[in-house]
N, C-alpha and C. Protein backbone atom coordinates (compact mmCIF):
# COMPACT_ATOMS: atom_id res chain seq x y z
N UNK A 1 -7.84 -21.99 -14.41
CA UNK A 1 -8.45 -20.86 -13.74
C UNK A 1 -8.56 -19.71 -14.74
N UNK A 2 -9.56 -19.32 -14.51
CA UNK A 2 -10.07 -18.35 -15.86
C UNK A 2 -9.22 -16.83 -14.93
N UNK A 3 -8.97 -15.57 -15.98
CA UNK A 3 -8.46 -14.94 -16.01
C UNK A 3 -9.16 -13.73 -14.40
N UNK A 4 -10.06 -13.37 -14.75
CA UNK A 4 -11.21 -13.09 -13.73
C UNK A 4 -10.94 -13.47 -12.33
N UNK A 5 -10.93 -15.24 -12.34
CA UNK A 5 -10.91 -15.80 -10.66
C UNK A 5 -9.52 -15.18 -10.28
N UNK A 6 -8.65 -14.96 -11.26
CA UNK A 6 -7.14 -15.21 -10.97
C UNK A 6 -7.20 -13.50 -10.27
N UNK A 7 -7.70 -12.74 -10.69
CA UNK A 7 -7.65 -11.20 -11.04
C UNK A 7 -7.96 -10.98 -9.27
N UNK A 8 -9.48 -11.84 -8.96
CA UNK A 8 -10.29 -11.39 -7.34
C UNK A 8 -9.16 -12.16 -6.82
N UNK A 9 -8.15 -13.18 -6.92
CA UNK A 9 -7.77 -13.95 -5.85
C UNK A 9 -6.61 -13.05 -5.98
N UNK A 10 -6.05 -12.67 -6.75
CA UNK A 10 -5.23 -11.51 -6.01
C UNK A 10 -5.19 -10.10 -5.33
N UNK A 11 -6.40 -9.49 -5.98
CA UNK A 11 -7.20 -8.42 -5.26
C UNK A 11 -7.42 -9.10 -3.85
N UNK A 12 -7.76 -10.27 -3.44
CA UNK A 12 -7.92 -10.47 -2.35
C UNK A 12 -6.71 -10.64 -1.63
N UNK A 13 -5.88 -11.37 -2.04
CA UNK A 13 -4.16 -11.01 -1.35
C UNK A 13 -4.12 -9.82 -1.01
N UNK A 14 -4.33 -9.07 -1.85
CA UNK A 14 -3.65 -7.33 -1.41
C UNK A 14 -4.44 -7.08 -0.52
N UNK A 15 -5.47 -7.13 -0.45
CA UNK A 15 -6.41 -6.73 0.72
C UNK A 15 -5.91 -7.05 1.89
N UNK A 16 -5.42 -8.39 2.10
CA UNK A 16 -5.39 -9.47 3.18
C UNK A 16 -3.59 -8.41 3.71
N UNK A 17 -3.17 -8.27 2.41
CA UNK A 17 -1.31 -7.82 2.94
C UNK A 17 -1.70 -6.41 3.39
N UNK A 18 -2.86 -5.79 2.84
CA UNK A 18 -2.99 -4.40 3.46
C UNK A 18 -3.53 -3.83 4.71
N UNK A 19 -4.23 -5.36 4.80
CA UNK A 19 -4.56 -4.77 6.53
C UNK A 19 -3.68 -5.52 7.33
N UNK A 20 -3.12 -5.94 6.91
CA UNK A 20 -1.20 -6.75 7.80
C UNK A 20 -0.25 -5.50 7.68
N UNK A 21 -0.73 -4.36 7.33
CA UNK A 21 0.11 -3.44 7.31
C UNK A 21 -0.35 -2.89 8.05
N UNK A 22 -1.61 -2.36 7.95
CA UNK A 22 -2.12 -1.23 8.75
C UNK A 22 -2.30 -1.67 10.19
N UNK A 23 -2.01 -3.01 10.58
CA UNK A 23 -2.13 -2.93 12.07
C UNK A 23 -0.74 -3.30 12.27
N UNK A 24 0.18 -3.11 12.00
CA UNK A 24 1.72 -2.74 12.44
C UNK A 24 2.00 -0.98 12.74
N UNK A 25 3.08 -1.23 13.51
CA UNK A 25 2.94 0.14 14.29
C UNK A 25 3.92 0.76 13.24
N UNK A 26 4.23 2.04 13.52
CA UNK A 26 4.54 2.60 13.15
C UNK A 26 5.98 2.55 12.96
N UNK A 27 6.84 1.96 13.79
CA UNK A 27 8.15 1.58 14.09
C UNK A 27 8.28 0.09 12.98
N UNK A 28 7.53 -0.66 13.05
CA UNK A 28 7.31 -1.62 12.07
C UNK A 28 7.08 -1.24 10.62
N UNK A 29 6.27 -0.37 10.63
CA UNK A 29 5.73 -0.09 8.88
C UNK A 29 7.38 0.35 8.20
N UNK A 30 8.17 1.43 9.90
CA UNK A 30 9.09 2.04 8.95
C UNK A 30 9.90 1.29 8.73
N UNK A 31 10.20 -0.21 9.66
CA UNK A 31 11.37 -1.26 9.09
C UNK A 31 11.20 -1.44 7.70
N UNK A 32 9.77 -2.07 7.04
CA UNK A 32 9.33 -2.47 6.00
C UNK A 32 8.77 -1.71 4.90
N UNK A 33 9.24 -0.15 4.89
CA UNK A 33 8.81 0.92 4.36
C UNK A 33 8.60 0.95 2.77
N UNK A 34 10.09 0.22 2.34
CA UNK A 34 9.92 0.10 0.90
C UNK A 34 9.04 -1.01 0.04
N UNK A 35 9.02 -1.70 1.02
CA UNK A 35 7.89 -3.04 0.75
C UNK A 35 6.73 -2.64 0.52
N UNK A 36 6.31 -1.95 1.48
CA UNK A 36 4.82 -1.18 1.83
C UNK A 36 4.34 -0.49 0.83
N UNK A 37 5.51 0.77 0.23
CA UNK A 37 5.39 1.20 -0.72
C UNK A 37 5.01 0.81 -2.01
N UNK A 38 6.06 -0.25 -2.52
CA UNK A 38 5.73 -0.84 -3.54
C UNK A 38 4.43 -1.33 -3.45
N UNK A 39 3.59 -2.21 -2.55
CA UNK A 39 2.66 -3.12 -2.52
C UNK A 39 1.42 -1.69 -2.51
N UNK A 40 1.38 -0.52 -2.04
CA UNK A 40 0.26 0.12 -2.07
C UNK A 40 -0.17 0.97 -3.42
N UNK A 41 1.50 1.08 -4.18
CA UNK A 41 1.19 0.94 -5.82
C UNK A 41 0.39 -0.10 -6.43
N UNK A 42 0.87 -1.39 -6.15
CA UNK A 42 0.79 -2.11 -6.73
C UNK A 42 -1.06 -2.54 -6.45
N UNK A 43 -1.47 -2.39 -5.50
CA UNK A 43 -3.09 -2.16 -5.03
C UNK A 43 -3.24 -1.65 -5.95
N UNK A 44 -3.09 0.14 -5.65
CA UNK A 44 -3.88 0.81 -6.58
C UNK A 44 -4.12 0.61 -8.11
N UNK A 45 -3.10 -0.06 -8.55
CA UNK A 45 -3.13 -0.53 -10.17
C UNK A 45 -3.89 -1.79 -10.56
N UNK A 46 -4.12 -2.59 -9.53
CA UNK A 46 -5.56 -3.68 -9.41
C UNK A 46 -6.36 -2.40 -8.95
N UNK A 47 -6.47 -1.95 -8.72
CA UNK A 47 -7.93 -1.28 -8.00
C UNK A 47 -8.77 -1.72 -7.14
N UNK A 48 -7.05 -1.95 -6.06
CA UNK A 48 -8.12 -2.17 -4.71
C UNK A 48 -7.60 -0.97 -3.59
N UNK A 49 -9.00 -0.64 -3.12
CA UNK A 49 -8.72 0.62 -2.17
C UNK A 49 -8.14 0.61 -0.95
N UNK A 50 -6.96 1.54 -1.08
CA UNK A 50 -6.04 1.60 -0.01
C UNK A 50 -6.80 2.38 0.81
N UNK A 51 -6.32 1.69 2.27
CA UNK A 51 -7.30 2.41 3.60
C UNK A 51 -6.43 3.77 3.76
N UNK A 52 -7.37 4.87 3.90
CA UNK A 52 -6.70 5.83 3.80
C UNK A 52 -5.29 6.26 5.31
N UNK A 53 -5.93 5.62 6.07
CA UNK A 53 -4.99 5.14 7.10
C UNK A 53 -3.57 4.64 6.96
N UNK A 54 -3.68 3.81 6.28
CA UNK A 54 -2.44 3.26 6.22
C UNK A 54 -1.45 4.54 4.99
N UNK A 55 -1.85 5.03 3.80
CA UNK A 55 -1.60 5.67 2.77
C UNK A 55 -1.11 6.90 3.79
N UNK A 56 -1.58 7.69 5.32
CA UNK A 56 -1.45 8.81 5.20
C UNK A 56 0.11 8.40 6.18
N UNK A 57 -0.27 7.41 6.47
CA UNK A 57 1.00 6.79 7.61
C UNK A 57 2.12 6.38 7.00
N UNK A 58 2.14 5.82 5.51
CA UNK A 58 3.31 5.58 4.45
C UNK A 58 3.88 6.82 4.25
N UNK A 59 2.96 7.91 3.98
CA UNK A 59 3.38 9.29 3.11
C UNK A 59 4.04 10.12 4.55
N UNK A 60 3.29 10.31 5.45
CA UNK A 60 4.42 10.63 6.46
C UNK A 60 5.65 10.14 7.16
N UNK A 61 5.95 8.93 6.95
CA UNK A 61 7.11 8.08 7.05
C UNK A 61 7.74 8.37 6.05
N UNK A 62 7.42 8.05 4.58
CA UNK A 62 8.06 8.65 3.47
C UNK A 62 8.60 10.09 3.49
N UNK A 63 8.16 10.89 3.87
CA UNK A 63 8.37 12.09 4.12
C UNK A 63 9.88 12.60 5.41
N UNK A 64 9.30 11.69 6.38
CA UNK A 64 10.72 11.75 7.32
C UNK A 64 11.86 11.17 6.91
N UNK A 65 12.06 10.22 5.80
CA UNK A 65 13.31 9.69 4.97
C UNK A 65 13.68 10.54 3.75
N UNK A 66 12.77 11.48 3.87
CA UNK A 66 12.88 11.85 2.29
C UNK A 66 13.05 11.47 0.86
N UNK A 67 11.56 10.28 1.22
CA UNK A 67 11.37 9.24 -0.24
C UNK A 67 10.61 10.25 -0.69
N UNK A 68 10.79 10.67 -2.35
CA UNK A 68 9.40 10.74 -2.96
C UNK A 68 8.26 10.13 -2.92
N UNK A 69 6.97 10.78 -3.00
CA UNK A 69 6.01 9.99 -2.79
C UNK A 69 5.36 9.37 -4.28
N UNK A 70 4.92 8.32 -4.44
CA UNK A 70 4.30 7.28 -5.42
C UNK A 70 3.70 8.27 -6.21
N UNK A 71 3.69 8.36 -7.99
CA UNK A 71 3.04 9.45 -8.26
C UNK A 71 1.25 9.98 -7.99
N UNK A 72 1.01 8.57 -8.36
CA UNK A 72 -0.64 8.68 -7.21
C UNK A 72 -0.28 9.87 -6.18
N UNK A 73 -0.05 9.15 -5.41
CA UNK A 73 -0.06 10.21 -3.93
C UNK A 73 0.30 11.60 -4.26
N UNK A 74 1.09 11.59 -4.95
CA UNK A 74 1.13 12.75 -5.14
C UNK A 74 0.08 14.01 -6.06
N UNK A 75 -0.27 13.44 -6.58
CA UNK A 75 -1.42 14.14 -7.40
C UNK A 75 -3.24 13.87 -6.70
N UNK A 76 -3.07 12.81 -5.73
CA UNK A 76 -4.03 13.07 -4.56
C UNK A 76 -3.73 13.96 -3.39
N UNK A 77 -2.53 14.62 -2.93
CA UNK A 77 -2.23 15.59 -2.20
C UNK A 77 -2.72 17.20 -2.78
């Protein structure tokens, strides 16, 4: 598998894990908060676009634990 196919078939994972996030509630996202986190870094560094939905729902959960937010996010705030 050439480097390329390998690149979309994981861009397409993240896609697939990011809208498995965004339709978990809110009580759910926060069980799995640090997971979430990591994985919506880890999007943005493939460069696949996080729904802004889910990003504003991490950062306010993050916010009620008092995680720092991802430096992205933060310099998009």
């Amino acid at each position: 598998m050439t480097e390329d196919v390998a690149d979309i078939d994981r861009q397409q994972l993240m896609v697939e894990a990011l809208q498995e996030f965004a339709a978990r509630s809110d009580e759910q996202l926060d069980w799995t908060l640090g997971l979430v986190r990591h994985r919506l870094g880890a999007a943005r560094r493939l460069g696949v676009p996080v729904p802004e939905d889910l990003a504003s729902r991490v950062a306010r959960l993050c916010e009620k634990r008092n995680w720092p937010l991802d430096e992205q996010e933060q310099r998009e705030r």
